[in-house]
N, C-alpha and C. Protein backbone atom coordinates (compact mmCIF):
# COMPACT_ATOMS: atom_id res chain seq x y z
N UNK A 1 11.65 12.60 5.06
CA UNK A 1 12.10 12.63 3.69
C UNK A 1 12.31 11.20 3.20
N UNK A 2 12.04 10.79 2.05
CA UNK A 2 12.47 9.66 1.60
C UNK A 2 13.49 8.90 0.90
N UNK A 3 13.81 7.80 1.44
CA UNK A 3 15.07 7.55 1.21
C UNK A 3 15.80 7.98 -0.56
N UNK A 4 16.66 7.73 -0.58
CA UNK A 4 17.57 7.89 -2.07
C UNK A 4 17.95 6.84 -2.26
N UNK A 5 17.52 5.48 -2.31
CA UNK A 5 18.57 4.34 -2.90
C UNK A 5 17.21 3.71 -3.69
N UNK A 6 17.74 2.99 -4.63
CA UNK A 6 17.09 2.44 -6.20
C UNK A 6 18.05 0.93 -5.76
N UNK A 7 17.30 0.48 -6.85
CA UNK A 7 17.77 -1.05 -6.98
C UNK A 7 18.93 -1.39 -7.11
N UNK A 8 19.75 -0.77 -7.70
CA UNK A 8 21.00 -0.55 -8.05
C UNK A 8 21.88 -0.42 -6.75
N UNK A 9 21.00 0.06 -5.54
CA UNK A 9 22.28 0.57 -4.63
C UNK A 9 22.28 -1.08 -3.45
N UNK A 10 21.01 -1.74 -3.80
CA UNK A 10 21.29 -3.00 -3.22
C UNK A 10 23.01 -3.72 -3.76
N UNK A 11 23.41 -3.24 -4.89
CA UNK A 11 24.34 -4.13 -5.28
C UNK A 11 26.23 -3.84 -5.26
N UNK A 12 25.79 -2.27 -4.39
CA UNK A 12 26.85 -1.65 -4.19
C UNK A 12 26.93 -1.33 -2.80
N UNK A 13 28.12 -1.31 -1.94
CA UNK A 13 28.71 -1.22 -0.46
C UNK A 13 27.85 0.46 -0.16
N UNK A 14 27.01 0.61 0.69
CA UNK A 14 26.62 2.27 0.80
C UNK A 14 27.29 2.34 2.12
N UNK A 15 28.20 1.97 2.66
CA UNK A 15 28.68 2.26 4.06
C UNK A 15 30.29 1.68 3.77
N UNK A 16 31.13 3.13 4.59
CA UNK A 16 32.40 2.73 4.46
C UNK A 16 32.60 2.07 5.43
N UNK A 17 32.29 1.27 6.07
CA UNK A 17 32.10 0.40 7.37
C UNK A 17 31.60 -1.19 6.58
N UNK A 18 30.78 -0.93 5.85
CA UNK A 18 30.60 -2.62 5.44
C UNK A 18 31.53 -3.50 4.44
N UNK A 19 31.12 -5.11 5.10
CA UNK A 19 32.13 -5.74 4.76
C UNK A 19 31.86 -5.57 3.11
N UNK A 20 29.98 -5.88 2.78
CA UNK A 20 30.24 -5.86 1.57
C UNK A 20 28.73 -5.82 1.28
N UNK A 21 28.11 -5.76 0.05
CA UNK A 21 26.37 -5.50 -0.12
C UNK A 21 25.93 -6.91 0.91
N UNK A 22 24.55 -6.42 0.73
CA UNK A 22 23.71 -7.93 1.40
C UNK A 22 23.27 -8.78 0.39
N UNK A 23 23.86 -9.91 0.28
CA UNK A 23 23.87 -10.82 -0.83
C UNK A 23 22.17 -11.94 -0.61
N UNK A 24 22.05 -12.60 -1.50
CA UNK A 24 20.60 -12.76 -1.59
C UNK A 24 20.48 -14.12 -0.57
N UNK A 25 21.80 -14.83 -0.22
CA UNK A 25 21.54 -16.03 0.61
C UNK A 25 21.57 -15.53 2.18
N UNK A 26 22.33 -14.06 2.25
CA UNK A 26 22.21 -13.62 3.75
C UNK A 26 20.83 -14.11 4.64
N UNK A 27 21.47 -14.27 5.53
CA UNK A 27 20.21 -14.33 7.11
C UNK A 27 20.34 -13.17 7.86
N UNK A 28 19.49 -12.66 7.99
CA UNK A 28 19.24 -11.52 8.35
C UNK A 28 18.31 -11.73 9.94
N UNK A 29 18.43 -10.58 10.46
CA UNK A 29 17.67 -10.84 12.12
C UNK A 29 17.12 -9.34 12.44
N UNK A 30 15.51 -8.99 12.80
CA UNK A 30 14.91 -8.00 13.20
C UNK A 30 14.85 -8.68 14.73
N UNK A 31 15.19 -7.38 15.59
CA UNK A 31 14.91 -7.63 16.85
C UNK A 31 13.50 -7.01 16.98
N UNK A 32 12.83 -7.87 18.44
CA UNK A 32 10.82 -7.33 18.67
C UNK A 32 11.29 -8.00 19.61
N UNK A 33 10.55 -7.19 20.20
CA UNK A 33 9.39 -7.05 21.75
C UNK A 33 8.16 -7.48 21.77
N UNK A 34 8.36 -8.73 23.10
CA UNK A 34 6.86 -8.88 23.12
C UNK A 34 6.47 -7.99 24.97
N UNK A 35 5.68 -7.68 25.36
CA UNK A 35 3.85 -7.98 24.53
C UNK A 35 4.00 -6.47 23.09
N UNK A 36 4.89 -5.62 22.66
CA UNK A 36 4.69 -4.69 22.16
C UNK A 36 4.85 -5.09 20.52
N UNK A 37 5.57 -6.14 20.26
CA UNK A 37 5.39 -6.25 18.80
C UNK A 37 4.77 -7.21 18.65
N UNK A 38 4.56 -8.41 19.71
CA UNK A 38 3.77 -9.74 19.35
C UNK A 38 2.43 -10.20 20.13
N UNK A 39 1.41 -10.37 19.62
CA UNK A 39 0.31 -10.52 20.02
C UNK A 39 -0.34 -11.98 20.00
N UNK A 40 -0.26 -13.19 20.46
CA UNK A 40 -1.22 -14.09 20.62
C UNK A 40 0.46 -14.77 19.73
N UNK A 41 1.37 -14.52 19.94
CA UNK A 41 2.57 -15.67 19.64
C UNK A 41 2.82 -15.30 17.96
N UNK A 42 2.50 -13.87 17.29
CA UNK A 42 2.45 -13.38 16.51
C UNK A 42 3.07 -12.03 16.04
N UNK A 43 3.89 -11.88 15.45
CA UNK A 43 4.50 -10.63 15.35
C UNK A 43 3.17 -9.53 14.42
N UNK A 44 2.97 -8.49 14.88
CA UNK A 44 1.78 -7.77 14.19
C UNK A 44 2.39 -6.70 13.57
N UNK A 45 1.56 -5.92 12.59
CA UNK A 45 1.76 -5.06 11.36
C UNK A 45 2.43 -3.97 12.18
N UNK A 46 2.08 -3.35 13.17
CA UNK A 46 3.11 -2.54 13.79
C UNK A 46 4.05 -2.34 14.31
N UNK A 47 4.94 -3.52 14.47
CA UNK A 47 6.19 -3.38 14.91
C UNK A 47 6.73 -3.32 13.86
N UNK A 48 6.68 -2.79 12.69
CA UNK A 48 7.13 -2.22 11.45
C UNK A 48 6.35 -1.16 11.13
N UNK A 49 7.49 0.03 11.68
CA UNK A 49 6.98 1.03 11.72
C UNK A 49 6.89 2.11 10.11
N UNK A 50 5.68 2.13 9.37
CA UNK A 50 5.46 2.76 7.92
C UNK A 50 6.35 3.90 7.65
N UNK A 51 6.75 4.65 8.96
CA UNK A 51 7.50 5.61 8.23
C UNK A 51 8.94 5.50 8.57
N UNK A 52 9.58 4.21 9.38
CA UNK A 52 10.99 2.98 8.65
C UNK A 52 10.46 2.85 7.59
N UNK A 53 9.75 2.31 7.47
CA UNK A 53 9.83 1.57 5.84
C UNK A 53 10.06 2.19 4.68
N UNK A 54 9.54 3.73 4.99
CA UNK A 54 9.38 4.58 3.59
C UNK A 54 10.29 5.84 3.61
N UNK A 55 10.90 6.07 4.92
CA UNK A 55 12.23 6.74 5.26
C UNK A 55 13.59 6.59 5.11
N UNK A 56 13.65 6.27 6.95
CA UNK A 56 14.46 5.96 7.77
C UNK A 56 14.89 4.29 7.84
N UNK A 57 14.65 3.74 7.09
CA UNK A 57 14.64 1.83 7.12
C UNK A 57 14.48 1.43 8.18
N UNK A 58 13.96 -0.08 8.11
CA UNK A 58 13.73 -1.03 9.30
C UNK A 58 15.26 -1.76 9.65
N UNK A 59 15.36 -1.27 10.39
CA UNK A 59 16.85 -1.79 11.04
C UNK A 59 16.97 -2.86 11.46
N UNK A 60 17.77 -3.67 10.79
CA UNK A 60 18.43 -5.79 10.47
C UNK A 60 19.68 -5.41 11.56
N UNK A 61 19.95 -6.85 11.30
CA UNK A 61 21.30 -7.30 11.76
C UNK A 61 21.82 -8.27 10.29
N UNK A 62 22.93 -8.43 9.95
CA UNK A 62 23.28 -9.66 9.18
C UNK A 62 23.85 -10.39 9.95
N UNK A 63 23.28 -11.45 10.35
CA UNK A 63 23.61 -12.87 10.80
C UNK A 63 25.13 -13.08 10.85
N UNK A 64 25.49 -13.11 9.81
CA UNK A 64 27.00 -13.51 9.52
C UNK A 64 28.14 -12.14 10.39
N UNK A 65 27.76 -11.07 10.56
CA UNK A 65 28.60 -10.29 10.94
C UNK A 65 28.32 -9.65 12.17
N UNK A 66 27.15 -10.25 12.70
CA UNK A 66 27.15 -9.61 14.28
C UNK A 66 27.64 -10.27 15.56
N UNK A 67 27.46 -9.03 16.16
CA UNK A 67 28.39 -9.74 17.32
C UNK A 67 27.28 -9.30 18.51
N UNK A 68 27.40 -10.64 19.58
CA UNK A 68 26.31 -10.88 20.46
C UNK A 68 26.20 -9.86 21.47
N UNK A 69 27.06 -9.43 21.70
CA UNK A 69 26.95 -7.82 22.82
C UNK A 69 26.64 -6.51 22.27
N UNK A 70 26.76 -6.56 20.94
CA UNK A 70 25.94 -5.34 20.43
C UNK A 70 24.43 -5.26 20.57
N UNK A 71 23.69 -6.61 20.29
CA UNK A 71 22.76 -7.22 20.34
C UNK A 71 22.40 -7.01 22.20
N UNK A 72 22.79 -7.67 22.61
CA UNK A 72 22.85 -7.57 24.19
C UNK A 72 22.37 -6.11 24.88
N UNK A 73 23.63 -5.15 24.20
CA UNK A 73 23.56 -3.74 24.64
C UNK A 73 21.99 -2.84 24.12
N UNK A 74 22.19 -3.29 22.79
CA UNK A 74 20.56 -2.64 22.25
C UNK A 74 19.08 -3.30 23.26
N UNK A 75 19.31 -4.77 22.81
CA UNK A 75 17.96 -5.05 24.13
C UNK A 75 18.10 -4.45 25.45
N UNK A 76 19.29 -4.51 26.60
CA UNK A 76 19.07 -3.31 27.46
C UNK A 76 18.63 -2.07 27.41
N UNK A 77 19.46 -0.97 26.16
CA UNK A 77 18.70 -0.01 26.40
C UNK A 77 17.51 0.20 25.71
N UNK A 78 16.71 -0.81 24.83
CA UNK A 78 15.57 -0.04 24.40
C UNK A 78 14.65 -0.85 25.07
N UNK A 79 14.54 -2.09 26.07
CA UNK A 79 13.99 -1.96 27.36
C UNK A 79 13.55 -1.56 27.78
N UNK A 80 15.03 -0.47 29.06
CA UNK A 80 15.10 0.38 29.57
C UNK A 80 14.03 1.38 29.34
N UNK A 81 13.79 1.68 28.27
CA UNK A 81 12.88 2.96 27.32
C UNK A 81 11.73 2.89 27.60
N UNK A 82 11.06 1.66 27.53
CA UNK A 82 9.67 0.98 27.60
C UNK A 82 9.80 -0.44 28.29
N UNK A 83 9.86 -0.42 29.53
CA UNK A 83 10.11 -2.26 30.19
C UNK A 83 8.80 -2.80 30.30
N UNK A 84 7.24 -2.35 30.24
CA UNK A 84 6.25 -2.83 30.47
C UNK A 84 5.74 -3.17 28.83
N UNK A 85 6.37 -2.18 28.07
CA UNK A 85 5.98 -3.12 26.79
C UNK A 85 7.05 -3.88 25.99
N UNK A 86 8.19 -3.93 26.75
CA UNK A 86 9.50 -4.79 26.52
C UNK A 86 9.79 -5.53 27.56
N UNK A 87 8.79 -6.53 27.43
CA UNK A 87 9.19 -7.47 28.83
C UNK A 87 10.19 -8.70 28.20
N UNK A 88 9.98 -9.14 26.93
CA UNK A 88 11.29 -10.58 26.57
C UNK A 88 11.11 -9.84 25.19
N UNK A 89 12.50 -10.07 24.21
CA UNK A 89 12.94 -9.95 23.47
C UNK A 89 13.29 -10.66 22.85
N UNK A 90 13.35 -10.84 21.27
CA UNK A 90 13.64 -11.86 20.79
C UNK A 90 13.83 -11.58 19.37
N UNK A 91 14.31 -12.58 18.15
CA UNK A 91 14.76 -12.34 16.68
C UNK A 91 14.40 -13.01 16.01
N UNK A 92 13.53 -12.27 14.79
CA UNK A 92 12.81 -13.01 13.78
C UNK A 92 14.11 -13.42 12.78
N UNK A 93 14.55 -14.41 12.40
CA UNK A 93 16.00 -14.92 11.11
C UNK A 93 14.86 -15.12 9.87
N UNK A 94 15.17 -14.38 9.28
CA UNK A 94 14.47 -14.93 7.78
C UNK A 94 15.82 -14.48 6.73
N UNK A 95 15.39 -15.05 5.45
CA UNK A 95 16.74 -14.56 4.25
C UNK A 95 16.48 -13.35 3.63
N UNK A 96 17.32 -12.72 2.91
CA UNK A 96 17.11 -11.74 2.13
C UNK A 96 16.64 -11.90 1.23
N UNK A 97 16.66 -13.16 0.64
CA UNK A 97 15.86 -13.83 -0.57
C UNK A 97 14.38 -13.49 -0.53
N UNK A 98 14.07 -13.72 0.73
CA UNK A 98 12.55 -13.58 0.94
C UNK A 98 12.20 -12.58 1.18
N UNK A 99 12.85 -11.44 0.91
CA UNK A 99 12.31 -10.04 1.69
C UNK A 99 11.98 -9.63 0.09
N UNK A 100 13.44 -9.73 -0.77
CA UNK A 100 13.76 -9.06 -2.00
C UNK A 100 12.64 -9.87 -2.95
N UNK A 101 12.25 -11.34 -2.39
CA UNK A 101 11.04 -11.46 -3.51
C UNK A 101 9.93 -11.19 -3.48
N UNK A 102 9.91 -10.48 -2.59
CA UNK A 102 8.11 -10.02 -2.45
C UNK A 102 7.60 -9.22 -3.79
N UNK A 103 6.78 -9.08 -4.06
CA UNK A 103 6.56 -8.52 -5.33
C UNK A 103 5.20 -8.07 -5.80
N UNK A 104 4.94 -7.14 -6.30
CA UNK A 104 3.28 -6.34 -6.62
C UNK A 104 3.52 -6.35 -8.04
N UNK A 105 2.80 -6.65 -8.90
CA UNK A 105 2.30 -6.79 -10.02
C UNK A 105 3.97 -6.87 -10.92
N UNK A 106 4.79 -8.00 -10.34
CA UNK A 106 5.85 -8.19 -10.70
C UNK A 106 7.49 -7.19 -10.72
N UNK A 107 6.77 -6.13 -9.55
CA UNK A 107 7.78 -4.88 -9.17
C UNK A 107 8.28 -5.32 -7.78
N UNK A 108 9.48 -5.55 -7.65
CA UNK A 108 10.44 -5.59 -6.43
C UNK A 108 9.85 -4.62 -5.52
N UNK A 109 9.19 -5.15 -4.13
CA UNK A 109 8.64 -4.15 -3.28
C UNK A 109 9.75 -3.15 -2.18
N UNK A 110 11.20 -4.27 -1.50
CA UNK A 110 11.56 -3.61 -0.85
C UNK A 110 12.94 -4.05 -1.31
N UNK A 111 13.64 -2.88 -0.53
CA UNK A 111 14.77 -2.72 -0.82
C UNK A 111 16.15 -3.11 0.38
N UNK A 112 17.22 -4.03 0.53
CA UNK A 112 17.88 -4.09 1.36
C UNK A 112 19.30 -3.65 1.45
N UNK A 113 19.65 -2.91 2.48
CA UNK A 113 21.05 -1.77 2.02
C UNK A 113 21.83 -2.38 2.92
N UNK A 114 22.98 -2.11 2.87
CA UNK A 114 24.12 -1.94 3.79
C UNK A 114 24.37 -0.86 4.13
N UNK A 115 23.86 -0.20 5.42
CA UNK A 115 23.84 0.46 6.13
C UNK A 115 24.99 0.33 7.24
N UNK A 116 25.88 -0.07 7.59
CA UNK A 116 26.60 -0.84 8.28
C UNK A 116 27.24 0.84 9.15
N UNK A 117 27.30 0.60 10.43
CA UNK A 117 28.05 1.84 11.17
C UNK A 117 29.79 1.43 11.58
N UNK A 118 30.15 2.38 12.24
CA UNK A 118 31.36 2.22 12.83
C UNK A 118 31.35 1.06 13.98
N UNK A 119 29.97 0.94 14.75
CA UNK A 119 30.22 0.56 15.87
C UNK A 119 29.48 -0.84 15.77
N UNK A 120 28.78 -0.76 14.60
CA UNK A 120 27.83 -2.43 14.35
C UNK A 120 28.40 -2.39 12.79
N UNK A 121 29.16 -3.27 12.27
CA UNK A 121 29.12 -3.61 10.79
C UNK A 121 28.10 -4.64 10.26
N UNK A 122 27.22 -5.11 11.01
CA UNK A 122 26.47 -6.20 10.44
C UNK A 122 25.28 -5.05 10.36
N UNK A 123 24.82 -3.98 10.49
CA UNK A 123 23.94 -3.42 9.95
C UNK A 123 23.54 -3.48 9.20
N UNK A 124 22.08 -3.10 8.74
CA UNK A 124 21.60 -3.15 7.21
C UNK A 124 19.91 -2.75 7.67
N UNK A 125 19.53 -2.33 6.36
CA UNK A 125 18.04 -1.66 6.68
C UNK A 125 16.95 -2.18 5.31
N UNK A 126 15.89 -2.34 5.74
CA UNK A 126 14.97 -2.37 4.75
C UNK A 126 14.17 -1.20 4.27
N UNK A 127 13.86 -0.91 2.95
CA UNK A 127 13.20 0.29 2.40
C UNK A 127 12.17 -0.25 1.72
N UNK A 128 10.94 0.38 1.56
CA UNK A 128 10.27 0.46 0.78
C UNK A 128 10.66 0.92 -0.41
N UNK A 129 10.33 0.01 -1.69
CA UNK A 129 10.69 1.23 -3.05
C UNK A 129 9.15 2.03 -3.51
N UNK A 130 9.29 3.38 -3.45
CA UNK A 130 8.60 4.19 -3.67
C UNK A 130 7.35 3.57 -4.95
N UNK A 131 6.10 4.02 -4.80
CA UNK A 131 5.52 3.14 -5.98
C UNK A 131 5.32 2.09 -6.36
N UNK A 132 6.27 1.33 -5.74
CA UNK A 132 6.17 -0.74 -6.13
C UNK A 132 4.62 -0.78 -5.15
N UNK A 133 4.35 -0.24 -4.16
CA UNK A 133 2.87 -0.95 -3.72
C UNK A 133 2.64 -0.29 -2.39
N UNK A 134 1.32 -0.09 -2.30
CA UNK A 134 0.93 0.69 -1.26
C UNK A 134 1.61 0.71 0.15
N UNK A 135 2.14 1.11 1.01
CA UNK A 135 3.04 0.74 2.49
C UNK A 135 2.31 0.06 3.02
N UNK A 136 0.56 -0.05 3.59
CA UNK A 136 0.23 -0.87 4.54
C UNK A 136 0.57 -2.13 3.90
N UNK A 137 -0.10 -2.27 2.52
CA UNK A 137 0.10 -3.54 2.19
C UNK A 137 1.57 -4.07 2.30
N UNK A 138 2.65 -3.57 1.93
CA UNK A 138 4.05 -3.65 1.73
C UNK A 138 4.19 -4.54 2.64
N UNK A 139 4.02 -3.22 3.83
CA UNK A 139 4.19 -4.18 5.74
C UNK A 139 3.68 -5.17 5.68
N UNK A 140 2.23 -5.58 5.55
CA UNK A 140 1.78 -6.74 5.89
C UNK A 140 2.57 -7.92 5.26
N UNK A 141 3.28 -7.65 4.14
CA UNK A 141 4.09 -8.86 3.18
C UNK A 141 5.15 -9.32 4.08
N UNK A 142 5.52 -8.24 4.50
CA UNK A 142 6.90 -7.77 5.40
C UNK A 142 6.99 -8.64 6.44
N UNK A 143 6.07 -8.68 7.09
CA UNK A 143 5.64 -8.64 8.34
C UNK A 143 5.31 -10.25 8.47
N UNK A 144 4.71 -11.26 7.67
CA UNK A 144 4.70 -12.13 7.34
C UNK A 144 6.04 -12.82 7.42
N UNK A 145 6.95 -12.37 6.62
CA UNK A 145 8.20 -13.10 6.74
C UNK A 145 9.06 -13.17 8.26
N UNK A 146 8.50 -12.24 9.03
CA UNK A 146 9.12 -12.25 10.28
C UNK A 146 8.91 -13.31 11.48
N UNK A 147 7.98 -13.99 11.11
CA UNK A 147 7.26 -14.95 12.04
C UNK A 147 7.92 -15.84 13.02
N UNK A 148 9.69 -16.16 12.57
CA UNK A 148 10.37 -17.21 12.74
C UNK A 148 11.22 -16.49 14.03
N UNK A 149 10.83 -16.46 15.13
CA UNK A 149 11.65 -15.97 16.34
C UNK A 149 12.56 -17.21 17.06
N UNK A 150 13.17 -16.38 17.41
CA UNK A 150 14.11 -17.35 18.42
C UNK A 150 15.42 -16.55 19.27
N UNK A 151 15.33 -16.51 20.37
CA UNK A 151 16.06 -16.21 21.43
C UNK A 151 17.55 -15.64 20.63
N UNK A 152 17.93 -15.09 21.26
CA UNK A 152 19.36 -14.42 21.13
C UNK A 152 20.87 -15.66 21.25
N UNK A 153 20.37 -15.94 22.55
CA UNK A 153 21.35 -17.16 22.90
C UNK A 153 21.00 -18.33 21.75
N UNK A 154 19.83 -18.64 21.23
CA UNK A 154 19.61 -19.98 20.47
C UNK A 154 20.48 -19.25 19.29
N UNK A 155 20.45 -18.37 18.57
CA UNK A 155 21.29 -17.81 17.09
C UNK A 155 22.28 -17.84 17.48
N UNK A 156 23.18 -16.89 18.41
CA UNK A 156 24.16 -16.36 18.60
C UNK A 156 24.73 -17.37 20.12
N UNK A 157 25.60 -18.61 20.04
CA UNK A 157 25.42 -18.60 21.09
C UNK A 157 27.03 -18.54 22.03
């Protein structure tokens, strides 16, 4: 099913858990797997998975509000899940600025929420907005901005 949030809900708290919306200077962090999301030192169109994007969101961290053993605990168990195609792990930091300016014929393509849980408040997810532009293409925009990896310990240390 597809998500329910509009532009509008970027600018309001959607989680009684978050500190507060994701503001446009946030740093934000997607965790990937290599060899399974990165190919030749490259993050590729599929470790952004089309139906996150147009669902269920691509699941962030905000920089500013996470904490390094949540982080820790998730790379163990989704590992665990797949260890031959999760052999090192690692975090693309890009801004929200750059996600929220992507843009198709001058329509805001994706959308960034505060999703924030009980047990991670730095949560947050990316959406596709319905109609702003085809999903493969979307991803590939997407997917672009992720390029900038760096170790867990180098961000968080």
């Amino acid at each position: 099913m597809p998500h329910q949030y509009s532009l509008e809900s970027e600018q309001e708290s959607q989680s009684n858990f978050s500190p507060k919306f994701v503001s446009e200077q946030e740093v934000l962090l997607r965790l990937l797997y290599a060899p399974e999301h990165i190919v030749d030192g490259n993050v590729i169109e599929t470790a952004i998975s089309l139906k996150d994007l147009k669902c269920r969101g691509v699941s962030l961290d905000r920089l500013s509000y996470v904490e390094k053993e949540i982080i820790k605990k998730r790379i163990e168990a989704q590992t665990s899940k797949a260890p031959d195609e999760r052999q090192e792990a690692s975090l693309s930091k890009f801004s929200c600025s750059d996600i929220r300016n992507i843009n198709n014929n001058n329509d805001q393509v994706f959308l960034i929420i505060d999703d924030a849980t009980q047990t991670n408040i730095a949560h947050a997810s990316i959406f596709l907005i319905k109609g702003s532009c085809p999903p493969r293409k979307a991803r590939a925009e997407l997917v672009r901005c992720l390029q900038d990896r760096q170790s867990l310990s180098s961000l968080i240390p």
